[in-house]
Protein backbone atom coordinates (compact mmCIF):
# COMPACT_ATOMS: atom_id res chain seq x y z
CA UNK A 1 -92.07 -43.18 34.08
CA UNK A 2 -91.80 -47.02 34.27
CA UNK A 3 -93.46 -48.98 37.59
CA UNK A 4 -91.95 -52.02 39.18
CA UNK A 5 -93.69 -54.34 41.49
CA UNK A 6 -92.57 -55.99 44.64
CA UNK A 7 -93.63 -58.01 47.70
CA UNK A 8 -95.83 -60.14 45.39
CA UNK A 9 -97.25 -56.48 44.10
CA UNK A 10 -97.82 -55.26 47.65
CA UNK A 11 -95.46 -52.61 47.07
CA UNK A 12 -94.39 -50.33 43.68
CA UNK A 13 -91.52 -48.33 42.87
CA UNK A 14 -91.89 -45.21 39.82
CA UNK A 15 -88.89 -44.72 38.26
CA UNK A 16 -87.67 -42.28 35.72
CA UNK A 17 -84.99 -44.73 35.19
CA UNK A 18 -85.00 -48.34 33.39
CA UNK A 19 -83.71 -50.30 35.93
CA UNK A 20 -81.28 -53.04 35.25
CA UNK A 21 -82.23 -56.79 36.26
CA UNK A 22 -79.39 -56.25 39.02
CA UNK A 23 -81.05 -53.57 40.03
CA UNK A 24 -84.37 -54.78 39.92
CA UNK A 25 -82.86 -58.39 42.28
CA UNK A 26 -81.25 -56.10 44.87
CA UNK A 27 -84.67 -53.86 45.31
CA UNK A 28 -86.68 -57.26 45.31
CA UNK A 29 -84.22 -57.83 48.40
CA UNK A 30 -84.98 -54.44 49.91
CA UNK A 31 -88.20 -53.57 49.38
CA UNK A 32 -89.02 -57.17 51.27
CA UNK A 33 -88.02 -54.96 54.47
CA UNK A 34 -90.39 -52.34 53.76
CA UNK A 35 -93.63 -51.67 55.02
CA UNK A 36 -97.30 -51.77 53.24
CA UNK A 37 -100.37 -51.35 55.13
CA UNK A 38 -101.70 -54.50 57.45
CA UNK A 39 -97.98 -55.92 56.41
CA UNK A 40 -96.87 -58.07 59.92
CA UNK A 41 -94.29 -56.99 62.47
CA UNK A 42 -93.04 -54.80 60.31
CA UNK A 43 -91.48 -51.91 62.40
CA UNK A 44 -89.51 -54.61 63.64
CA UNK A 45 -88.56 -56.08 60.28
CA UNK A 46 -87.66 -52.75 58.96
CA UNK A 47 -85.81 -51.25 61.81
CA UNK A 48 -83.10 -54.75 60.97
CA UNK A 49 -83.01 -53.21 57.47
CA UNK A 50 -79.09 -52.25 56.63
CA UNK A 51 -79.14 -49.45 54.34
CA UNK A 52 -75.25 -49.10 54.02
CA UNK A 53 -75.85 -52.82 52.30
CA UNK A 54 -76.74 -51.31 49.22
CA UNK A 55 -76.64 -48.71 47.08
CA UNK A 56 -77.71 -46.03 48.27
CA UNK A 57 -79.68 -44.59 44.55
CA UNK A 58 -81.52 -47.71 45.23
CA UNK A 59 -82.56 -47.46 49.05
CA UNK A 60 -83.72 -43.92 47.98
CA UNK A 61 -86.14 -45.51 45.39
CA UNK A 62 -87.66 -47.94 48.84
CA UNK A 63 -87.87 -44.78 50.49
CA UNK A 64 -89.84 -43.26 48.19
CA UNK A 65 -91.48 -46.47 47.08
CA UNK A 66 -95.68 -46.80 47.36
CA UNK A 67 -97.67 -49.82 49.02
CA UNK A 68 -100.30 -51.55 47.01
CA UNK A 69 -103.23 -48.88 48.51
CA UNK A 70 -101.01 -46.32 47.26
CA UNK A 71 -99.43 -45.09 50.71
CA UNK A 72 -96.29 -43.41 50.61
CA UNK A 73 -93.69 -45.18 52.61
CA UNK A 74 -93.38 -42.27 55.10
CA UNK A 75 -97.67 -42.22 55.08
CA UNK A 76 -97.64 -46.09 56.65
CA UNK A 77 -95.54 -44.95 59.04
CA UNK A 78 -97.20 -41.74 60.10
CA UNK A 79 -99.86 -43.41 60.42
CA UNK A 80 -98.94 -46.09 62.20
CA UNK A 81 -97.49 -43.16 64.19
CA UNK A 82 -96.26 -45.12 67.29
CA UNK A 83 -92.40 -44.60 66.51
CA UNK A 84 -90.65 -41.77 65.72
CA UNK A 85 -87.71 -43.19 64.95
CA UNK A 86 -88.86 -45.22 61.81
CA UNK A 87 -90.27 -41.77 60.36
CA UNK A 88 -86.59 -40.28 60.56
CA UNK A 89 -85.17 -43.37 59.04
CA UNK A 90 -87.19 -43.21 56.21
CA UNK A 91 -86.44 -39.37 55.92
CA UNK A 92 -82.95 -40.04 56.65
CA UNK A 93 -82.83 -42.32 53.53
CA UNK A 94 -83.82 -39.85 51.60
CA UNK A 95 -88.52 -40.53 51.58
CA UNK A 96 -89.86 -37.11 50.30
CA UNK A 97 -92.26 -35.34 53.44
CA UNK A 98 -93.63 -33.56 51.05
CA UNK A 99 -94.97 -36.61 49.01
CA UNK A 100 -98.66 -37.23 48.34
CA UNK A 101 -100.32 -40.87 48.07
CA UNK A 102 -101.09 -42.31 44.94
CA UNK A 103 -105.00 -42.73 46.25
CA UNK A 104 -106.22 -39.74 48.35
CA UNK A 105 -103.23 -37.45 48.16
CA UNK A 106 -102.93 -37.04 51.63
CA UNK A 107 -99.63 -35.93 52.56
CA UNK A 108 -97.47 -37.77 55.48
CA UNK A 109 -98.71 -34.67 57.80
CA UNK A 110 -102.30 -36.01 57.08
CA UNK A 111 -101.44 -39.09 57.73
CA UNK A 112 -99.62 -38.80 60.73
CA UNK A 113 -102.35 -36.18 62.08
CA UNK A 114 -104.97 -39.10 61.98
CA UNK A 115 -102.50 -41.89 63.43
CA UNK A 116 -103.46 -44.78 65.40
CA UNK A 117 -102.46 -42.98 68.98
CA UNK A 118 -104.23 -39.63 67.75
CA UNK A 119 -107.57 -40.82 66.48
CA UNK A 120 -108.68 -41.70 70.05
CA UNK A 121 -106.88 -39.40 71.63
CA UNK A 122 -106.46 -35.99 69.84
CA UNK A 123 -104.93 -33.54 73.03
CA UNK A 124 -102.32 -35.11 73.37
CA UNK A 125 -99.04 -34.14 72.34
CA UNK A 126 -97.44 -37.03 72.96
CA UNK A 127 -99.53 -38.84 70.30
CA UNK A 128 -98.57 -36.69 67.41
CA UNK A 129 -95.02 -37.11 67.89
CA UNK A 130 -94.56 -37.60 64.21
CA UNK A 131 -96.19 -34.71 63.25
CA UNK A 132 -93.58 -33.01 65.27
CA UNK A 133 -90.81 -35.06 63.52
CA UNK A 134 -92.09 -34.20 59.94
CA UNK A 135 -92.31 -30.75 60.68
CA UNK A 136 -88.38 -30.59 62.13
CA UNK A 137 -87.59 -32.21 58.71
CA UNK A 138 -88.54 -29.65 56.83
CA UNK A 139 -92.57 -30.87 55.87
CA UNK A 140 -94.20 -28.03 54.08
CA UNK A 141 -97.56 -27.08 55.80
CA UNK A 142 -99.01 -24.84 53.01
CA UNK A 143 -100.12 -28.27 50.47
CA UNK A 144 -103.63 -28.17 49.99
CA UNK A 145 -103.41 -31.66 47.72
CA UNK A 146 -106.05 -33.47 49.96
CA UNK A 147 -109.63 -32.48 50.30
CA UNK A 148 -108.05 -28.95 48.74
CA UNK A 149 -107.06 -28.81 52.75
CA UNK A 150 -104.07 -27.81 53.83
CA UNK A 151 -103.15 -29.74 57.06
CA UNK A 152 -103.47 -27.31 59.68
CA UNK A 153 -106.90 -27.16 58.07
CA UNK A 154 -107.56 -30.52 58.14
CA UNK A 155 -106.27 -31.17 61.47
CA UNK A 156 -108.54 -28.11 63.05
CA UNK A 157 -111.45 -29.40 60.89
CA UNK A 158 -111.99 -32.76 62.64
CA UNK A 159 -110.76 -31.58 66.24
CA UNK A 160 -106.97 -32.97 66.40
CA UNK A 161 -105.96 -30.10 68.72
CA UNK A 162 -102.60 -31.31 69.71
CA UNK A 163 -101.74 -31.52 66.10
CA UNK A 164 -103.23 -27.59 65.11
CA UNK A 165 -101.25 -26.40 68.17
CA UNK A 166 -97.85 -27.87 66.68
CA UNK A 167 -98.51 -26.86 63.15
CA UNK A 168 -99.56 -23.34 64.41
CA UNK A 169 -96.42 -22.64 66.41
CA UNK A 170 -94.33 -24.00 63.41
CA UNK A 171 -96.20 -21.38 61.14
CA UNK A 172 -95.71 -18.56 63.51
CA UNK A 173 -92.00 -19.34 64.05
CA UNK A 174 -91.71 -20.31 60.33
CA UNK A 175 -91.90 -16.47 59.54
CA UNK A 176 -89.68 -15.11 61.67
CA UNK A 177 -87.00 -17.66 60.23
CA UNK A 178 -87.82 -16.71 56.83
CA UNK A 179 -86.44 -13.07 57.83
CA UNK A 180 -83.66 -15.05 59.22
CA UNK A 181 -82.80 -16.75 55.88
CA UNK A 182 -83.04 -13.48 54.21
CA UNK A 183 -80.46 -12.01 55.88
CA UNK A 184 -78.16 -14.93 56.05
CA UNK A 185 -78.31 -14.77 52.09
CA UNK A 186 -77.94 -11.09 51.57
CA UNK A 187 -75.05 -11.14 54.48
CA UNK A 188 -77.77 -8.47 56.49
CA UNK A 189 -75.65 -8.67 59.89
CA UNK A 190 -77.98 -5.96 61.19
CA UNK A 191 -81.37 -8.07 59.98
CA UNK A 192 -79.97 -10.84 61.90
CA UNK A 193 -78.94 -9.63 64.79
CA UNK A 194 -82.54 -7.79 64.48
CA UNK A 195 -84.41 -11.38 63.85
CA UNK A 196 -82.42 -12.88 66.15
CA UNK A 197 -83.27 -10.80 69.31
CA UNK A 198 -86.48 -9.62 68.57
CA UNK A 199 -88.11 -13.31 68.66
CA UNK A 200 -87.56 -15.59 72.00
CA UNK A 201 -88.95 -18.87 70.34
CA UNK A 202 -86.66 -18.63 67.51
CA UNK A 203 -83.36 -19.55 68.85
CA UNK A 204 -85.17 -23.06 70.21
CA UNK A 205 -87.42 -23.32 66.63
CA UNK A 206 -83.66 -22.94 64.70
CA UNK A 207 -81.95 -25.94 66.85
CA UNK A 208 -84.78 -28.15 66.17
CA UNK A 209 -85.07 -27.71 63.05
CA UNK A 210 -83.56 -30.03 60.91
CA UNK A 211 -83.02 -30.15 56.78
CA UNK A 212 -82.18 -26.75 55.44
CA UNK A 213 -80.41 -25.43 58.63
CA UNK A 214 -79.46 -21.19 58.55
CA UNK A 215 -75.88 -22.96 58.58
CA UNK A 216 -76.66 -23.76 55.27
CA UNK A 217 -78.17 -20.81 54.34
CA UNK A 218 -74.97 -18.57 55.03
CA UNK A 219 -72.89 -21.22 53.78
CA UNK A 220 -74.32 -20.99 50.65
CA UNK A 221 -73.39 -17.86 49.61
CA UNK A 222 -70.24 -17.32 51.58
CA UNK A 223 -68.56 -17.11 48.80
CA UNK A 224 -70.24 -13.66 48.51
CA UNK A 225 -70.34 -12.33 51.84
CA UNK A 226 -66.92 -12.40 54.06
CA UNK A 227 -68.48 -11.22 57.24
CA UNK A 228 -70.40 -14.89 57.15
CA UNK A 229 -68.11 -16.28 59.72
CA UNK A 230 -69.58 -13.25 61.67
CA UNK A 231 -73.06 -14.79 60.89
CA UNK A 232 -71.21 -18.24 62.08
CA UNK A 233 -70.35 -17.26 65.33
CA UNK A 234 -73.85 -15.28 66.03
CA UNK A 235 -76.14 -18.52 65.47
CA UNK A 236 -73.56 -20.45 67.39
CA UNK A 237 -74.17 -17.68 70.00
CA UNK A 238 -77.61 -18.96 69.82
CA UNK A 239 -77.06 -22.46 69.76
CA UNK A 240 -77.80 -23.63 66.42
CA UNK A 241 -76.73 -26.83 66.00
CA UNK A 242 -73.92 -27.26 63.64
CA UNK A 243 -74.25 -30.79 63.10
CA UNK A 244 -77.51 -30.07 61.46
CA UNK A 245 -77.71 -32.04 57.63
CA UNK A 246 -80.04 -32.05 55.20
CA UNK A 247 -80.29 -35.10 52.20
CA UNK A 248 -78.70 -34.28 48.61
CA UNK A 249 -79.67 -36.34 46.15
CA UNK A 250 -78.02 -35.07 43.23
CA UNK A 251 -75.47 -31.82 43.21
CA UNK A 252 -75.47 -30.14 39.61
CA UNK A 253 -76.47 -33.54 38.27
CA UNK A 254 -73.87 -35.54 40.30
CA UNK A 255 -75.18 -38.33 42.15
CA UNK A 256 -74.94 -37.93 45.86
CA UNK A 257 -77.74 -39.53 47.92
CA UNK A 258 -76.43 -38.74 51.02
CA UNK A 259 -77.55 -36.51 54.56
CA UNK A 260 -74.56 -33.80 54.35
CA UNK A 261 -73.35 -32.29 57.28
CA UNK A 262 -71.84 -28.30 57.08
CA UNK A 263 -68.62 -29.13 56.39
CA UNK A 264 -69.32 -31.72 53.48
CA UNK A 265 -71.31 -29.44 52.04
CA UNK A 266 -68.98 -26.53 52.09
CA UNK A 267 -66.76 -29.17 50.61
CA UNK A 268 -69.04 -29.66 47.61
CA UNK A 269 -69.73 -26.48 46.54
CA UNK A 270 -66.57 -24.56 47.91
CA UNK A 271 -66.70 -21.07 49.25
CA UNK A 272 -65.01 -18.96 51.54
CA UNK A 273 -61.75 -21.24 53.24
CA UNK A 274 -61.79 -19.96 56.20
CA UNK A 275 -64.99 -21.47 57.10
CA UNK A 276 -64.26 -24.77 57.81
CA UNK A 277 -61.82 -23.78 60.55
CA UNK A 278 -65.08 -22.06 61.92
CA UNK A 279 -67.14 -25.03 61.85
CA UNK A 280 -64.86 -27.22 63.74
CA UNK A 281 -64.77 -24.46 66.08
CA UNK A 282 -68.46 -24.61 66.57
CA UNK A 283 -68.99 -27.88 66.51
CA UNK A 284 -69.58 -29.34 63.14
CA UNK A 285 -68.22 -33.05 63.05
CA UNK A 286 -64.55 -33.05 60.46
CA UNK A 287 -64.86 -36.92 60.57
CA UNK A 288 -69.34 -37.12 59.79
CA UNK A 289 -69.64 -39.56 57.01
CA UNK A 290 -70.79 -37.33 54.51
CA UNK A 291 -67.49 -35.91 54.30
CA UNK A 292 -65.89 -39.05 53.10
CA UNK A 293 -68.83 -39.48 50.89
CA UNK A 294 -68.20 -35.71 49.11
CA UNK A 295 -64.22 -36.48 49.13
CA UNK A 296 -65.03 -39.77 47.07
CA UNK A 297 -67.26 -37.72 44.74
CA UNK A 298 -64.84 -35.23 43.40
CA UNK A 299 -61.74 -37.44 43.19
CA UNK A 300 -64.19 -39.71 40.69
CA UNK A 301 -65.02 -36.27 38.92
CA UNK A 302 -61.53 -35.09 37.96
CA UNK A 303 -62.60 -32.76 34.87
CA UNK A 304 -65.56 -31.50 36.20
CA UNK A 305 -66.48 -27.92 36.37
CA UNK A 306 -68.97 -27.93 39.08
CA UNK A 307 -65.92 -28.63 41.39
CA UNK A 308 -62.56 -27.46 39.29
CA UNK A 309 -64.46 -23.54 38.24
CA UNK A 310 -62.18 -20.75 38.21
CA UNK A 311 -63.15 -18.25 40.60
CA UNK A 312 -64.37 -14.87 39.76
CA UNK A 313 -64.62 -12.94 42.85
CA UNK A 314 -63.31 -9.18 44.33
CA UNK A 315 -65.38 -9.20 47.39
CA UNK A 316 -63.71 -12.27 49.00
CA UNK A 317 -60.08 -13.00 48.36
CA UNK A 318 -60.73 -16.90 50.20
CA UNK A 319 -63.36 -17.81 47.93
CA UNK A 320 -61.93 -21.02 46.71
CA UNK A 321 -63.36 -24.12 44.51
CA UNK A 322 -64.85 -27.53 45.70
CA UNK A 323 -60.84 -29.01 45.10
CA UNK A 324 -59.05 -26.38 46.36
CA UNK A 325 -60.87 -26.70 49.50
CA UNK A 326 -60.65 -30.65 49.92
CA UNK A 327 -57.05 -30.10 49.78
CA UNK A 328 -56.89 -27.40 52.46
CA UNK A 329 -59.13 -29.65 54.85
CA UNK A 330 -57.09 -32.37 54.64
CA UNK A 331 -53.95 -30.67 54.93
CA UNK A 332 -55.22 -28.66 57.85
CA UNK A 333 -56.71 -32.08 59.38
CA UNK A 334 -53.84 -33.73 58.96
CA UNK A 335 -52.33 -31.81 61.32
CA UNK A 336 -54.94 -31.79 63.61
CA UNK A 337 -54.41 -35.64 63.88
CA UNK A 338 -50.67 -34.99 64.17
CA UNK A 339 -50.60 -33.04 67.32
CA UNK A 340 -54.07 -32.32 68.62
CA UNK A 341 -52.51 -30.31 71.76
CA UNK A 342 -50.76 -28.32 69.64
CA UNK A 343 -54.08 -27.55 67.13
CA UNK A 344 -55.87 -26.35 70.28
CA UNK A 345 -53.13 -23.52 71.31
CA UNK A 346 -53.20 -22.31 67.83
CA UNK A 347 -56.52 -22.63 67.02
CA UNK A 348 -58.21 -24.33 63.93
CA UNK A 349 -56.53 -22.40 61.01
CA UNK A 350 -58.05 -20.00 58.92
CA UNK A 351 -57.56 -21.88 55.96
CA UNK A 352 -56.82 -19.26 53.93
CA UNK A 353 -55.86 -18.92 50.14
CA UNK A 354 -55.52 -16.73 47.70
CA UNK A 355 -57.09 -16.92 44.11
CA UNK A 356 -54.43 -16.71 41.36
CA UNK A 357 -56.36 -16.41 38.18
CA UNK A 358 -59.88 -15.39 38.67
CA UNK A 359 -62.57 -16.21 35.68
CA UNK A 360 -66.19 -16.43 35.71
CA UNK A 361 -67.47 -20.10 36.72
CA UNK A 362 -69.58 -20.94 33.67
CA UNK A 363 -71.05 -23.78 35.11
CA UNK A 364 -73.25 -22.81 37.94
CA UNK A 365 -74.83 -19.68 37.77
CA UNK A 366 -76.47 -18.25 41.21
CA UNK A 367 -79.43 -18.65 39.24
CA UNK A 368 -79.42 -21.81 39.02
CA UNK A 369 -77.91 -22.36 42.13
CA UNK A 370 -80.84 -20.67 43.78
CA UNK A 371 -83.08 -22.39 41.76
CA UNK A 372 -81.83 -26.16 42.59
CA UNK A 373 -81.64 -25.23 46.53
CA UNK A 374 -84.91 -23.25 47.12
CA UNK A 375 -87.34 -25.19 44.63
CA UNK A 376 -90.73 -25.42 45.46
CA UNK A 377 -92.27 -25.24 48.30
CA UNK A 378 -92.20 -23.17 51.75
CA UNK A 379 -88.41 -22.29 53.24
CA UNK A 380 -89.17 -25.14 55.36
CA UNK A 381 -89.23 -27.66 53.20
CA UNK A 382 -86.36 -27.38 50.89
CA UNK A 383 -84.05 -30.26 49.72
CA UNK A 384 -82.16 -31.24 46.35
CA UNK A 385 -83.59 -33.25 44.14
């Protein structure tokens, strides 16, 4: 681990990575839009910041970057806590919620429990808005890294009641969605039908929830499951939002940095073909940037396994790989853009294909599948690191 200084040592980046002196010139740039604590105007400064600028490897790093007291970016900003919207940038360009400071190890909950509106003001709901916003991005409430306190804890220990009451009904509805997961993955139509009924705050919890959406979960193992454009059409029912993305920084050690949406996802893992039709269907956005993101990452990975694997698989005759599937979604959009009239009286195609010579994929076990999606941490708070 190597540290590099900027903002005449106000702020520090870690890096696993030697950084070139390129790299190091366009993060001096970067990092001068950045916060660190007592810093001047600068929500204002860093709201003008233009991420798309640069790349994006490197606006990850100033996401994830440290100020010279050893705040987390996303721990100024909580704490500053008088705009949401800066906390979702920062998540948005890919700052860890689940990242301790360097000095007390409070976590950006902590932080943003104790914020400038809060501390004089702790019923009100209004002034823990970024608690809220943390926890719809997937925070994980069960750290106990400050004070050995997790922060429901630490928020009911010094009387931030607005905070306790948000954490608390995240919890509660946290466990019910874990069922939920559950029987996305093991393709349990009963269980989720079951999960989905039997709890009335779940169906609002699900929508609001952002990162690892349940679109995700049964996307994940469609390739398994055929009856998950049942699953599909049941959260739509209960008006998940299919434009729901979560940030992938790397994909089987593949660069991505980038918020995927549904369909770019489905794109860069593959799975069952008929899907995407389904998503378009739902609601899931064919032209979201991501998309255009994944399409640029396999065409520069040619030979690659993690997106070229033979498929292996008797229970679902559309499982297809990451390449076939880019080609079928741009054939079927292609059409779509042809004659959009004629798209809607036929529907969105079922993109179906068959697989001619099955094998087993030898690159990307479900183990380690499993193990890169669900890491550490509650179901709440996963992402790819």
């Amino acid at each position: 681990m190597k540290r590099y200084y900027f903002n005449n040592s106000k702020n520090y980046i870690d890096s696993h990575e030697q950084l070139s002196k390129e790299q190091l010139e366009q993060l001096s740039e970067i990092m001068s839009f950045f916060p660190y604590k007592n810093k001047e105007n600068w929500p204002e400064l860093f709201m003008s910041f233009q991420p798309e600028k640069y790349s994006a490897k490197l606006v990850n790093l100033a996401a994830n970057a440290f100020d010279h007291n050893g705040y987390t970016m996303l721990g100024v900003a909580c704490e500053y806590g008088e705009d949401v919207g800066i906390v979702q940038r920062l998540i948005d360009m890919g700052a860890n919620p689940d990242k301790p400071d360097h000095n007390m190890k409070k976590l950006p909950l902590h932080r943003a429990i104790n914020n400038q509106l809060s501390n004089s003001n702790r019923d009100s709901l209004e002034a823990v808005a970024v608690v809220e916003c943390l926890l719809k991005n997937g925070a994980n409430t069960l750290h106990a890294c400050f004070q050995n306190r997790t922060p429901l804890f630490f928020a009911q220990s010094h009387h931030f009641h607005a905070a306790a009451k948000l954490i608390k009904d995240h919890i509660r509805c946290s466990r019910d969605y874990e069922r939920l997961q559950k029987s996305l993955l093991s393709g349990n139509m009963h269980g989720l039908k079951q999960t989905l009924y039997g709890s009335k705050e779940l169906g609002l919890f699900i929508t609001t929830l952002k990162g690892w959406s349940p679109i995700f979960a049964a996307l994940h193992q469609s390739y398994a499951h055929p009856n998950t454009l049942s699953s599909l059409t049941l959260l739509k029912k209960h008006h998940v939002d299919f434009n729901s993305t979560f940030y992938v920084k790397t994909y089987s050690g593949i660069p991505v940095y980038c918020s995927v949406n549904p369909i770019a996802y489905l794109l860069l893992r593959g799975g069952d073909s008929r899907l995407i039709g389904s998503l378009i269907k739902h609601g899931a956005d064919p032209d979201h940037y991501s998309i255009a993101i994944v399409k640029k990452i396999i065409e520069l990975n040619p030979n690659n396994k993690v997106f070229d694997y033979d498929i292996k698989n008797d229970k679902n005759p559309y499982d297809v790989n990451s390449r076939k599937l880019l080609a079928l979604f741009e054939s079927q959009t292609a059409k779509i853009n042809q004659d959009i009239s004629n798209t809607k009286s036929t529907g969105l195609g079922l993109f179906e294909a068959q697989v001619d010579k099955p094998s087993e994929d030898i690159d990307m076990s479900d183990e380690e599948m499993a193990s890169s999606v669900f890491g550490k941490g509650s179901f709440t708070a996963i992402r790819y690191n």
